[in-house]
PDB file of N, CA and C in Angstrom:
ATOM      1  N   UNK A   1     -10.335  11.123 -69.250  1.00  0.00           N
ATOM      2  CA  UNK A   1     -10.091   9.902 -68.502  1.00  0.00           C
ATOM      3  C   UNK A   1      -8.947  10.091 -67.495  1.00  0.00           C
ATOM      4  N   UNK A   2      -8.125  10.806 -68.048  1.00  0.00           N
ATOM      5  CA  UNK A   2      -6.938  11.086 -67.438  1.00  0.00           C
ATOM      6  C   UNK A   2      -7.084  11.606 -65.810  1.00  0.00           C
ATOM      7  N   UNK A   3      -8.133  12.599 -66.205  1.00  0.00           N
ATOM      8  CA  UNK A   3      -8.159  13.572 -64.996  1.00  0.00           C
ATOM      9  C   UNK A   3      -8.954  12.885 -64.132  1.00  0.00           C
ATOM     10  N   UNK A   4      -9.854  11.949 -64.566  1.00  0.00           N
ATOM     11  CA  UNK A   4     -11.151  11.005 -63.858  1.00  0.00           C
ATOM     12  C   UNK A   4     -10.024  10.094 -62.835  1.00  0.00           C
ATOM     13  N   UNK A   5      -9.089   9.581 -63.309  1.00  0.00           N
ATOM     14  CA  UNK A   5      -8.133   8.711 -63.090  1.00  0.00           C
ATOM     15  C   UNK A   5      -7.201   9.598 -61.122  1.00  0.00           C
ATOM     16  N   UNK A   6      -7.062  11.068 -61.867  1.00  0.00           N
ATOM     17  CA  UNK A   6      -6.284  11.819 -60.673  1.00  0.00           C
ATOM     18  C   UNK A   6      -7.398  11.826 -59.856  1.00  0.00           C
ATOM     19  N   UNK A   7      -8.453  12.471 -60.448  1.00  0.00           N
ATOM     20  CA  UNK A   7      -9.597  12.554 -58.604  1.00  0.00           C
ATOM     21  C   UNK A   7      -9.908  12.157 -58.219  1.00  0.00           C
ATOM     22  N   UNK A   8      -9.797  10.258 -58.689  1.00  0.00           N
ATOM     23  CA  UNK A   8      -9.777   8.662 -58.130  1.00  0.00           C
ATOM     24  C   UNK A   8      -8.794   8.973 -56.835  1.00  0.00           C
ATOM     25  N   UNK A   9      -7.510   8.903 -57.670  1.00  0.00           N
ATOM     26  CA  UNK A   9      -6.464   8.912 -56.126  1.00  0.00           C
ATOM     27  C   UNK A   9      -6.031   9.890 -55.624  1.00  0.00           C
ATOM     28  N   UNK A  10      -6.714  11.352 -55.787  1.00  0.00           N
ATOM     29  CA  UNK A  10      -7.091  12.107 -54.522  1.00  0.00           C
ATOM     30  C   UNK A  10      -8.263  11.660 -53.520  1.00  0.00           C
ATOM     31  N   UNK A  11      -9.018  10.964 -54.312  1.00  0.00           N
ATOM     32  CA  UNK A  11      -9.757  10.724 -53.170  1.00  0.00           C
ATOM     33  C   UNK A  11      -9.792   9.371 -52.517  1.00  0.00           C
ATOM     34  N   UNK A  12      -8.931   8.787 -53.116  1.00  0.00           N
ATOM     35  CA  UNK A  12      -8.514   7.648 -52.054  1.00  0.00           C
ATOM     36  C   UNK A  12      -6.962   7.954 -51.481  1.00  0.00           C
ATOM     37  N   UNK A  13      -6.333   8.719 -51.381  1.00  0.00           N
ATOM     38  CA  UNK A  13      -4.985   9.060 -50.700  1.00  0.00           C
ATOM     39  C   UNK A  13      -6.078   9.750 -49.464  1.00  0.00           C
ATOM     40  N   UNK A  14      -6.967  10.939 -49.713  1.00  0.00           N
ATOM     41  CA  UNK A  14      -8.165  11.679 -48.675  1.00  0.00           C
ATOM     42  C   UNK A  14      -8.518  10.431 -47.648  1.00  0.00           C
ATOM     43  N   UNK A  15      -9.162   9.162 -48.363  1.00  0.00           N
ATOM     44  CA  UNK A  15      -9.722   8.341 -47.738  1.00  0.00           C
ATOM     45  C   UNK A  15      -8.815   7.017 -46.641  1.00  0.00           C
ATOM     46  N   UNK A  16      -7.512   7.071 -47.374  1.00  0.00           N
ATOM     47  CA  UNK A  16      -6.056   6.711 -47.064  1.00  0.00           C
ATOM     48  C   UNK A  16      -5.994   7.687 -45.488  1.00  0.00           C
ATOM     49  N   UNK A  17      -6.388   9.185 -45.812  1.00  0.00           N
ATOM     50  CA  UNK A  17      -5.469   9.780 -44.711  1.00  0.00           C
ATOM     51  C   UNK A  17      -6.269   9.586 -43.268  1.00  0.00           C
ATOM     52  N   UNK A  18      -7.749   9.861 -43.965  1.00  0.00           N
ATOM     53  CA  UNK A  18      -8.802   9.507 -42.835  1.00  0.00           C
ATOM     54  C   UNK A  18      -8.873   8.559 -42.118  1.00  0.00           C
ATOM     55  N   UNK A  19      -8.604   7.514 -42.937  1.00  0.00           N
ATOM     56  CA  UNK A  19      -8.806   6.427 -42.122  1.00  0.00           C
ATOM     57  C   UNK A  19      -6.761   5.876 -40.975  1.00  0.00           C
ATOM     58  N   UNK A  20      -6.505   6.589 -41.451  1.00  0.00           N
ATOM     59  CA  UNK A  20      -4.995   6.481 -41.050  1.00  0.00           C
ATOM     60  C   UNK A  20      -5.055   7.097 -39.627  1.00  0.00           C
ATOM     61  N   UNK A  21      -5.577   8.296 -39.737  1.00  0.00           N
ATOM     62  CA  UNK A  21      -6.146   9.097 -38.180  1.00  0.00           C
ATOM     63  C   UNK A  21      -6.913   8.373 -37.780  1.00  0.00           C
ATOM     64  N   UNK A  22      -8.159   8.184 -38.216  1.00  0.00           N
ATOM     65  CA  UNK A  22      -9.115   7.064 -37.271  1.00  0.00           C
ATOM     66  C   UNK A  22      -8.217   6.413 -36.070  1.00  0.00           C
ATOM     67  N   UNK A  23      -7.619   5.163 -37.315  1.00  0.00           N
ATOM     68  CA  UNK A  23      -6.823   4.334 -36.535  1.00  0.00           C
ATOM     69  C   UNK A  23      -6.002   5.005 -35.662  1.00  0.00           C
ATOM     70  N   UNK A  24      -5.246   5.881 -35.743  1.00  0.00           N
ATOM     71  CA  UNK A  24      -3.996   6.392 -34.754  1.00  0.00           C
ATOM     72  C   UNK A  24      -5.218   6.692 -33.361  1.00  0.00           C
ATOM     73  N   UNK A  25      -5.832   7.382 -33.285  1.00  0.00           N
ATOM     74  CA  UNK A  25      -6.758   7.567 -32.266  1.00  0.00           C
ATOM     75  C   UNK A  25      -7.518   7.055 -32.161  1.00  0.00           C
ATOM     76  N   UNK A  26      -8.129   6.317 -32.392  1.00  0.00           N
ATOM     77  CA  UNK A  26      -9.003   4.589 -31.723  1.00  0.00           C
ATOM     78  C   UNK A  26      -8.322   3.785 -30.812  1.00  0.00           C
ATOM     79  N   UNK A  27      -9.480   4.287 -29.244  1.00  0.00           N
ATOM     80  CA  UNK A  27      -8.619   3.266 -28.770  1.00  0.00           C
ATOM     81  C   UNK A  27      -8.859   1.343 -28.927  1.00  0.00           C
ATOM     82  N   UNK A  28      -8.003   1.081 -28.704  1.00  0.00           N
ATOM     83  CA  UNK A  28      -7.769   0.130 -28.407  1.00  0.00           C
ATOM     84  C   UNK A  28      -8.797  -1.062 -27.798  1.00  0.00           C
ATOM     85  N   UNK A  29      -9.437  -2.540 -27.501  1.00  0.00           N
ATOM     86  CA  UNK A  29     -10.193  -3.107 -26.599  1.00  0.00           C
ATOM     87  C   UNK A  29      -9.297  -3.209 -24.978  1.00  0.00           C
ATOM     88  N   UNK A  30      -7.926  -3.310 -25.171  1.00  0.00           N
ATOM     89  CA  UNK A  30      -7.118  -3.183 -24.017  1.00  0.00           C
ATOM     90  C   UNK A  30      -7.230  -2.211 -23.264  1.00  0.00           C
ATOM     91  N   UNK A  31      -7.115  -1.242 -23.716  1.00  0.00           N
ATOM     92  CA  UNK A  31      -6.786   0.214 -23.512  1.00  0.00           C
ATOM     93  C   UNK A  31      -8.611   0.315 -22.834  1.00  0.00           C
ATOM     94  N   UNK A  32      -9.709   0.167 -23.810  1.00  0.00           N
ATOM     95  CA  UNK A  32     -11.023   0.614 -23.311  1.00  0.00           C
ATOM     96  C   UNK A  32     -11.346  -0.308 -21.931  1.00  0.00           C
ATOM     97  N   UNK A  33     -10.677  -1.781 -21.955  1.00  0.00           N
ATOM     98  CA  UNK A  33     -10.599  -2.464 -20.787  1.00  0.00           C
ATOM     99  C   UNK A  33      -9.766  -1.638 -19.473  1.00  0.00           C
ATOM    100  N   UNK A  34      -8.790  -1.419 -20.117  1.00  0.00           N
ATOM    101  CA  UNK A  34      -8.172  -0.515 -18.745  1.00  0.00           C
ATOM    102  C   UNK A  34      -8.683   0.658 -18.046  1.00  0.00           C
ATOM    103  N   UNK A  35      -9.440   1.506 -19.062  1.00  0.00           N
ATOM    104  CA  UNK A  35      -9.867   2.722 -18.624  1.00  0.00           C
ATOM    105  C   UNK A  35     -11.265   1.963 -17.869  1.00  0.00           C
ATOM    106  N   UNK A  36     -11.993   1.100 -18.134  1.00  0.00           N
ATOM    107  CA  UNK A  36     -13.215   0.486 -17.257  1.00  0.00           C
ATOM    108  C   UNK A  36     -12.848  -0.140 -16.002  1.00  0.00           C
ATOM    109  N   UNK A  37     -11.704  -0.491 -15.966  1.00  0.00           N
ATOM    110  CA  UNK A  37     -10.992  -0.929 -14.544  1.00  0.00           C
ATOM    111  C   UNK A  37     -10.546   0.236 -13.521  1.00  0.00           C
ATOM    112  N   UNK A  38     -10.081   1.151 -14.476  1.00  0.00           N
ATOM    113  CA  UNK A  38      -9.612   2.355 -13.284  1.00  0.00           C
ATOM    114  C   UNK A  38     -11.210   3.079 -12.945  1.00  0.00           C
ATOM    115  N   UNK A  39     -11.899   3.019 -13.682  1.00  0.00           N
ATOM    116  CA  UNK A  39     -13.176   4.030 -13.644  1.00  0.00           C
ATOM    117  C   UNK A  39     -13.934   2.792 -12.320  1.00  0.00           C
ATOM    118  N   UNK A  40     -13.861   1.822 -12.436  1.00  0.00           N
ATOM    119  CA  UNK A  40     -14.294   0.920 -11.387  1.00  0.00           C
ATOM    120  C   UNK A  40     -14.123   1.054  -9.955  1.00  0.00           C
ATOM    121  N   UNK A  41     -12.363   0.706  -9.878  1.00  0.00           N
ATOM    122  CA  UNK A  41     -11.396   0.941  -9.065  1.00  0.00           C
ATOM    123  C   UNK A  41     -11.917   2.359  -8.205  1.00  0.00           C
ATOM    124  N   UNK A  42     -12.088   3.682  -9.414  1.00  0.00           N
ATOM    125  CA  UNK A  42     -12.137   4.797  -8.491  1.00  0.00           C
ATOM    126  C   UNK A  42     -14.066   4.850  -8.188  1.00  0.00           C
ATOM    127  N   UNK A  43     -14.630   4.424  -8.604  1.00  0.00           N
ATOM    128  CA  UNK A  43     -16.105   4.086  -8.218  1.00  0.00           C
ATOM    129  C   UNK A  43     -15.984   3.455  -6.558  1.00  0.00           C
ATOM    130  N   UNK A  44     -15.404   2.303  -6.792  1.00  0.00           N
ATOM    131  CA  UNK A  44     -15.300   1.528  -5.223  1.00  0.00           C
ATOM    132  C   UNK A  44     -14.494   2.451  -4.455  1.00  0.00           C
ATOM    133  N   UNK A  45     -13.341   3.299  -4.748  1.00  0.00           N
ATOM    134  CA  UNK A  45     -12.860   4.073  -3.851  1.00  0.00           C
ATOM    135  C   UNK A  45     -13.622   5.265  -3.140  1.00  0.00           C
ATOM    136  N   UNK A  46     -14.589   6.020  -4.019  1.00  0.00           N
ATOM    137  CA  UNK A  46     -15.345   6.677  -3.576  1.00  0.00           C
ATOM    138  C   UNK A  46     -16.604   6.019  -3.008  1.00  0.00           C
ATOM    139  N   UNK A  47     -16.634   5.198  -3.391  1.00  0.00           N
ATOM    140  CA  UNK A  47     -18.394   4.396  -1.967  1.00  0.00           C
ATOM    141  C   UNK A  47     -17.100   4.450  -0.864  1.00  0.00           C
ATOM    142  N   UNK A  48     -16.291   3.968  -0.914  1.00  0.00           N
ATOM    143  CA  UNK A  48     -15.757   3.584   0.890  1.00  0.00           C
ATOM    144  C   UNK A  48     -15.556   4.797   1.561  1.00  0.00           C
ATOM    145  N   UNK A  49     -14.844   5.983   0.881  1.00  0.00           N
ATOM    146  CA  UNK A  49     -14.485   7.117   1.006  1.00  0.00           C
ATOM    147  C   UNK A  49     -15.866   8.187   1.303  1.00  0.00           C
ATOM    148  N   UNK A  50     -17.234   7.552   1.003  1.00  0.00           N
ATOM    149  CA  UNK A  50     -18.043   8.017   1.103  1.00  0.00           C
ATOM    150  C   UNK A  50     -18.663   7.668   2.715  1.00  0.00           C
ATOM    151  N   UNK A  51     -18.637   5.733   2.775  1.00  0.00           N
ATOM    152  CA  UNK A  51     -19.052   5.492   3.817  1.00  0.00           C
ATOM    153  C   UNK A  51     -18.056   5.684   5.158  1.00  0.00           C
ATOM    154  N   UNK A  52     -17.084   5.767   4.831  1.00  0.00           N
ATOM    155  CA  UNK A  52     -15.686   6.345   5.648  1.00  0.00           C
ATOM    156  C   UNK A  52     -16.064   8.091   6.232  1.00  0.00           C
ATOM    157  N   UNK A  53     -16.786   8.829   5.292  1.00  0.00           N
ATOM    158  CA  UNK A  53     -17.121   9.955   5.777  1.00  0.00           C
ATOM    159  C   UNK A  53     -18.042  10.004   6.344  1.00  0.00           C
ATOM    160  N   UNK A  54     -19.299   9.443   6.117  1.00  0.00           N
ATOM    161  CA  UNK A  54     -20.282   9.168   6.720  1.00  0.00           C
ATOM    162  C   UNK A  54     -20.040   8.588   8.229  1.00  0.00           C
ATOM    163  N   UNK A  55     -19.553   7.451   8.580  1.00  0.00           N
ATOM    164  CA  UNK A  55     -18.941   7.164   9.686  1.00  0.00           C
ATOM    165  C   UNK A  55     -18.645   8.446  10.778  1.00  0.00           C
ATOM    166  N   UNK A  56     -17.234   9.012   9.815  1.00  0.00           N
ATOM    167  CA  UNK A  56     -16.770  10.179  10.623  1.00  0.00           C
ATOM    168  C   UNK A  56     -17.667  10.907  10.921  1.00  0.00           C
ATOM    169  N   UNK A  57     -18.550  11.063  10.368  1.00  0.00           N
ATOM    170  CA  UNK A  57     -19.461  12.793  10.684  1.00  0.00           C
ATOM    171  C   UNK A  57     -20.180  12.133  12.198  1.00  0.00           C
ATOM    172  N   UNK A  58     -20.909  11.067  11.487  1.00  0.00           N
ATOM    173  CA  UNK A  58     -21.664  10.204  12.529  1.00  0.00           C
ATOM    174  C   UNK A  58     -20.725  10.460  14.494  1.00  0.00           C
ATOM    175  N   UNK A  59     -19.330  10.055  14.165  1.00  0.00           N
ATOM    176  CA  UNK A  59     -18.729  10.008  15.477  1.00  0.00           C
ATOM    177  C   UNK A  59     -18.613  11.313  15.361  1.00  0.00           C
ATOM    178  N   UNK A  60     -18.329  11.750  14.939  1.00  0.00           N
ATOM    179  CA  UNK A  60     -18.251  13.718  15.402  1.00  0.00           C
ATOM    180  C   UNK A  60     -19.496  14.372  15.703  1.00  0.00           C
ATOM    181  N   UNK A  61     -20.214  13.770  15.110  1.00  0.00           N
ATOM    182  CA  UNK A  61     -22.297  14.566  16.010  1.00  0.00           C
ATOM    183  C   UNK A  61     -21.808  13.882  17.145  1.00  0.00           C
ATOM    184  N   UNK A  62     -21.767  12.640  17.441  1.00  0.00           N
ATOM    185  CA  UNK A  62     -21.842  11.871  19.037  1.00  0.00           C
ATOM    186  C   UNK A  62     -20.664  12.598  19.612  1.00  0.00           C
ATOM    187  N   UNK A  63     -19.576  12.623  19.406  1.00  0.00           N
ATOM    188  CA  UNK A  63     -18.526  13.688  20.487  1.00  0.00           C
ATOM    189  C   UNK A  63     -19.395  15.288  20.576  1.00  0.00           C
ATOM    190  N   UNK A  64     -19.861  15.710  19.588  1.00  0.00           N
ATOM    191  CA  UNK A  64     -19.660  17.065  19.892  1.00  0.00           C
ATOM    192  C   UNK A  64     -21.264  17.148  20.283  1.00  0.00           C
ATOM    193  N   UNK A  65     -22.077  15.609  20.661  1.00  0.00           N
ATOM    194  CA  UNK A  65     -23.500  15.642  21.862  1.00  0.00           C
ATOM    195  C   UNK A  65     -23.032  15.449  22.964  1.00  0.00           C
ATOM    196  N   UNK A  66     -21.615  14.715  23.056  1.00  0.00           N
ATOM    197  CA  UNK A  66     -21.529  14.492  24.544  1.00  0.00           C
ATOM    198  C   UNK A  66     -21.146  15.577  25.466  1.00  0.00           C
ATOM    199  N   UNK A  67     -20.015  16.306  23.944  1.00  0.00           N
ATOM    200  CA  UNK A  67     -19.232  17.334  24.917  1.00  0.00           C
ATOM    201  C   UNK A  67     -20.958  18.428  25.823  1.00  0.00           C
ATOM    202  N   UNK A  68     -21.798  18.614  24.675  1.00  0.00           N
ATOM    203  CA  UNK A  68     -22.733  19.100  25.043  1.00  0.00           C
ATOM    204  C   UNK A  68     -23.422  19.389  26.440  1.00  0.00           C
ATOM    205  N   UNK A  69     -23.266  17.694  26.394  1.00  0.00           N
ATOM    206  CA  UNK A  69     -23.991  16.907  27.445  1.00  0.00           C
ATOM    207  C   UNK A  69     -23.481  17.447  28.635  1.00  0.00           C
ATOM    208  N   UNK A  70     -21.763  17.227  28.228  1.00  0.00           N
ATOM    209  CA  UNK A  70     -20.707  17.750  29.480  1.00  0.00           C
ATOM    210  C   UNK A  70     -20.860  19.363  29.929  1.00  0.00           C
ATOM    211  N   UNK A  71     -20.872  19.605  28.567  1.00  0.00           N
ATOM    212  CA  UNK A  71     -20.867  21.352  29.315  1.00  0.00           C
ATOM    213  C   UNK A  71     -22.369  21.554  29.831  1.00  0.00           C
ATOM    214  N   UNK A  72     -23.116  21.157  29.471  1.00  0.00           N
ATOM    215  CA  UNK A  72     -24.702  21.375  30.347  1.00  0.00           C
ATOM    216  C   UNK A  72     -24.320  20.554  31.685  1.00  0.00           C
ATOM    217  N   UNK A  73     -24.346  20.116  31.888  1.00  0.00           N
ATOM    218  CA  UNK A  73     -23.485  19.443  33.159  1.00  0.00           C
ATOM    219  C   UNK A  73     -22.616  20.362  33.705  1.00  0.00           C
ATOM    220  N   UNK A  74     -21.578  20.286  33.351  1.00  0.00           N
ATOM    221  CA  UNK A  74     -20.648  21.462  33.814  1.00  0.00           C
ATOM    222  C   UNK A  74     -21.286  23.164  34.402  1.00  0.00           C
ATOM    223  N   UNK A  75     -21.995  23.472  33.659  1.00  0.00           N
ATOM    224  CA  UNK A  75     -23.088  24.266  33.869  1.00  0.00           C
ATOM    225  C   UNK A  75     -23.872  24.598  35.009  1.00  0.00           C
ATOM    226  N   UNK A  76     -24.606  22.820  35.372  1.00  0.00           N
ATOM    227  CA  UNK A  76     -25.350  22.921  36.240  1.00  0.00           C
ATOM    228  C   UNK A  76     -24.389  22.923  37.142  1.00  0.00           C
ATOM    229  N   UNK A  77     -23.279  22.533  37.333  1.00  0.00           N
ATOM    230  CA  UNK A  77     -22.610  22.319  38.747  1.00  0.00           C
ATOM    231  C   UNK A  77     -22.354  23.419  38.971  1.00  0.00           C
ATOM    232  N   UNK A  78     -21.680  24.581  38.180  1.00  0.00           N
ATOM    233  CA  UNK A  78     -21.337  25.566  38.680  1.00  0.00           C
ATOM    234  C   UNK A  78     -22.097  26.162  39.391  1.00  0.00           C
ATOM    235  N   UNK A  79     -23.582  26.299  38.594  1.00  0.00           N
ATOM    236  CA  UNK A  79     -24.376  27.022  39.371  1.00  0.00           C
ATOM    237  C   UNK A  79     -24.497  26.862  40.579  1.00  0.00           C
ATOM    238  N   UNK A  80     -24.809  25.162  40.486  1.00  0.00           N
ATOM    239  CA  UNK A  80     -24.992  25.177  42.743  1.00  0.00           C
ATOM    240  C   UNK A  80     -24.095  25.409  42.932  1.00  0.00           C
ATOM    241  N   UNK A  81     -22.493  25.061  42.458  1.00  0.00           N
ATOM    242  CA  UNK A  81     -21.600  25.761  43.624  1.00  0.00           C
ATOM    243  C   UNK A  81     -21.669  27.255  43.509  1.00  0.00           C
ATOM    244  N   UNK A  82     -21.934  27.943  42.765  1.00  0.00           N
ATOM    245  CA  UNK A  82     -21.944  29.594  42.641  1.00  0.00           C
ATOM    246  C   UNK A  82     -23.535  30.008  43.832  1.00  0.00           C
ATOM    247  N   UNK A  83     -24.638  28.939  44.264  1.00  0.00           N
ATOM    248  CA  UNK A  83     -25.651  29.038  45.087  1.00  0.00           C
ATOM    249  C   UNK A  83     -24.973  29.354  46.224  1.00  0.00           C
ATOM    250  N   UNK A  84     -24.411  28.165  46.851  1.00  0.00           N
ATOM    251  CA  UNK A  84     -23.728  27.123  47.739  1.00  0.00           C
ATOM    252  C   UNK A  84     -23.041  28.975  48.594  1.00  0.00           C
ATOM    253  N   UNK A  85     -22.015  29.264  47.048  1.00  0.00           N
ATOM    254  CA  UNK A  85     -21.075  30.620  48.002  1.00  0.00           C
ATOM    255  C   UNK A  85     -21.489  31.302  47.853  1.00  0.00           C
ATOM    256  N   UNK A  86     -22.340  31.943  47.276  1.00  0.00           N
ATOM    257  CA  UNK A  86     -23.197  33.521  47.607  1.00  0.00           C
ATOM    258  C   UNK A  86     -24.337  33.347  48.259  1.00  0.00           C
ATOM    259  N   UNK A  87     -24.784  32.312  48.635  1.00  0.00           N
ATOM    260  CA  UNK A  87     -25.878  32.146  49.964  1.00  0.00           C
ATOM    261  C   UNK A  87     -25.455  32.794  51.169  1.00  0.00           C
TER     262      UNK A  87
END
């Protein structure tokens, strides 16, 4: 009986310790609220940061069609003037 009695409260001091850790590392409903706010927070930061890049690229194809535009232009002029003086 005696010994029935000790491996009772080894195994509830075991069940004592387990559940003692549980708790220490469980978070919290605060804590799981906070981490769903920052995970939010950085969700909306990356759509803007996304459509913010998108934007940019967008104006950087249109500058770097115009410059295009310009140097084909630029291009043609030279040529007639390069006609113009070796005629």
């Amino acid at each position: 009986m005696e010994n029935e009695i000790k491996q009772i409260k080894e195994s509830v001091d075991i069940i004592a310790k387990t559940t003692a850790s549980i708790l220490d590392n469980m978070a919290t409903k605060q804590e799981l609220m906070e981490v769903k706010e920052e995970l939010h927070d950085f969700r909306t930061e990356m759509k803007s940061f996304k459509n913010d890049t998108g934007d940019s690229i967008e104006k950087i194809d249109k500058e770097i069609a115009d410059l295009e535009d310009t140097a084909l232009l630029n291009d043609k002029r030279i040529e007639k003037l390069e006609n113009k003086i070796f005629v």
